[in-house]
Protein backbone atom coordinates (compact mmCIF):
# COMPACT_ATOMS: atom_id res chain seq x y z
CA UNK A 1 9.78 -0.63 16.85
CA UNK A 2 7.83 -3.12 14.99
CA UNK A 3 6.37 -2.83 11.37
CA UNK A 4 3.15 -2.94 12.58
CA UNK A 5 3.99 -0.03 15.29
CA UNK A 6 5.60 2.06 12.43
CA UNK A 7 2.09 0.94 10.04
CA UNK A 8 -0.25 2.41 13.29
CA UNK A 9 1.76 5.80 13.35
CA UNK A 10 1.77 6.12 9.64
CA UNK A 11 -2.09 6.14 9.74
CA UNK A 12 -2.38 8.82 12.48
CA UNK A 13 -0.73 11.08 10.24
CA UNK A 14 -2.21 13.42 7.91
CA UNK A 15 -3.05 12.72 4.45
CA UNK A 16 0.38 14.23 2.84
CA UNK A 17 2.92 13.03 5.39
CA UNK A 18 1.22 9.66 4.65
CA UNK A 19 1.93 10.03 0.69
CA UNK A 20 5.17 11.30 1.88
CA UNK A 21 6.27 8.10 3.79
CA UNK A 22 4.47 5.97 0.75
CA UNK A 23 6.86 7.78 -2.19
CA UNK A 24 10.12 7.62 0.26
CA UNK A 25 9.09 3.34 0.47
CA UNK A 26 8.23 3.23 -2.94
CA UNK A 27 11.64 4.88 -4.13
CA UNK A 28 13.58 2.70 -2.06
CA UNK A 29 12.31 -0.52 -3.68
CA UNK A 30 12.51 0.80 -6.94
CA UNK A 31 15.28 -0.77 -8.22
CA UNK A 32 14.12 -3.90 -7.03
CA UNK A 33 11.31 -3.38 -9.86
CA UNK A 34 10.81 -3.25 -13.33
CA UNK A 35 9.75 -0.25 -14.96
CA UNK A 36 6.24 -1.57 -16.04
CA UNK A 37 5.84 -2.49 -12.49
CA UNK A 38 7.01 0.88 -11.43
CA UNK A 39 4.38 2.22 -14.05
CA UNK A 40 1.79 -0.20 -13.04
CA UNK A 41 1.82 0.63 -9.62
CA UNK A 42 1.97 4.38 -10.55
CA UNK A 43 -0.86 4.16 -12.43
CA UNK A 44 -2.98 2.19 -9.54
CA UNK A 45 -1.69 5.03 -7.06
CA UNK A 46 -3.23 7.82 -9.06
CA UNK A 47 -6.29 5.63 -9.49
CA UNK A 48 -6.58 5.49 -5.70
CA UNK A 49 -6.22 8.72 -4.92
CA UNK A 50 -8.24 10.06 -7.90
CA UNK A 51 -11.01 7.49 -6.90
CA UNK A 52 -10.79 7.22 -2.73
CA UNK A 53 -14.11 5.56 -2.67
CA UNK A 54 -13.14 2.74 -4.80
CA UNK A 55 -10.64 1.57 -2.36
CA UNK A 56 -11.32 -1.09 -0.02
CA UNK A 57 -9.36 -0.66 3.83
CA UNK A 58 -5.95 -2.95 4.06
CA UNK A 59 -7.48 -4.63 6.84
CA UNK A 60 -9.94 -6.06 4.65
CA UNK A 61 -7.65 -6.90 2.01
CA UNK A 62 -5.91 -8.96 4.33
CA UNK A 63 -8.37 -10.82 5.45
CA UNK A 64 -9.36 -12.07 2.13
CA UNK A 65 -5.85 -13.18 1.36
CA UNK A 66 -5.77 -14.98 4.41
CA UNK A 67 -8.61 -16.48 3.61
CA UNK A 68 -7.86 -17.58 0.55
CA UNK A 69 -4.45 -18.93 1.22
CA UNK A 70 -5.89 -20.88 4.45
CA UNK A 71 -8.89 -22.35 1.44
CA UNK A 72 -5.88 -23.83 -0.47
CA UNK A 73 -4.33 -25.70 2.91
């Protein structure tokens, strides 16, 4: 299965098996981070889910990134 099969599956579960598969990701890179990353990206987690509508969908995000990197080409 490919990342982006296991990414479409993710998003047809519900809200808490969602934050489920998020924590078990984010614990497994862990040690790959420093502990004001680990607190930075806790701290933009709670954000999000405190403040839904200030999020903007992945798909989006991408786009912009791939838009920016093909500016710099």
């Amino acid at each position: 299965m490919s990342a982006t099969q296991v990414m479409e599956q993710v998003d047809k579960l519900p809200f808490e098996e969602q934050r489920e598969v998020f924590e078990h990701l984010r614990d497994k890179f862990d040690d790959a981070l420093t502990p004001e990353q680990i607190a930075e990206l806790d701290r933009r987690a709670e954000r999000a889910l405190a403040h839904p509508e200030l999020c903007r969908p992945l798909d989006d995000v991408v786009a912009d990134i791939e838009k920016r990197f093909r500016a710099k080409r």
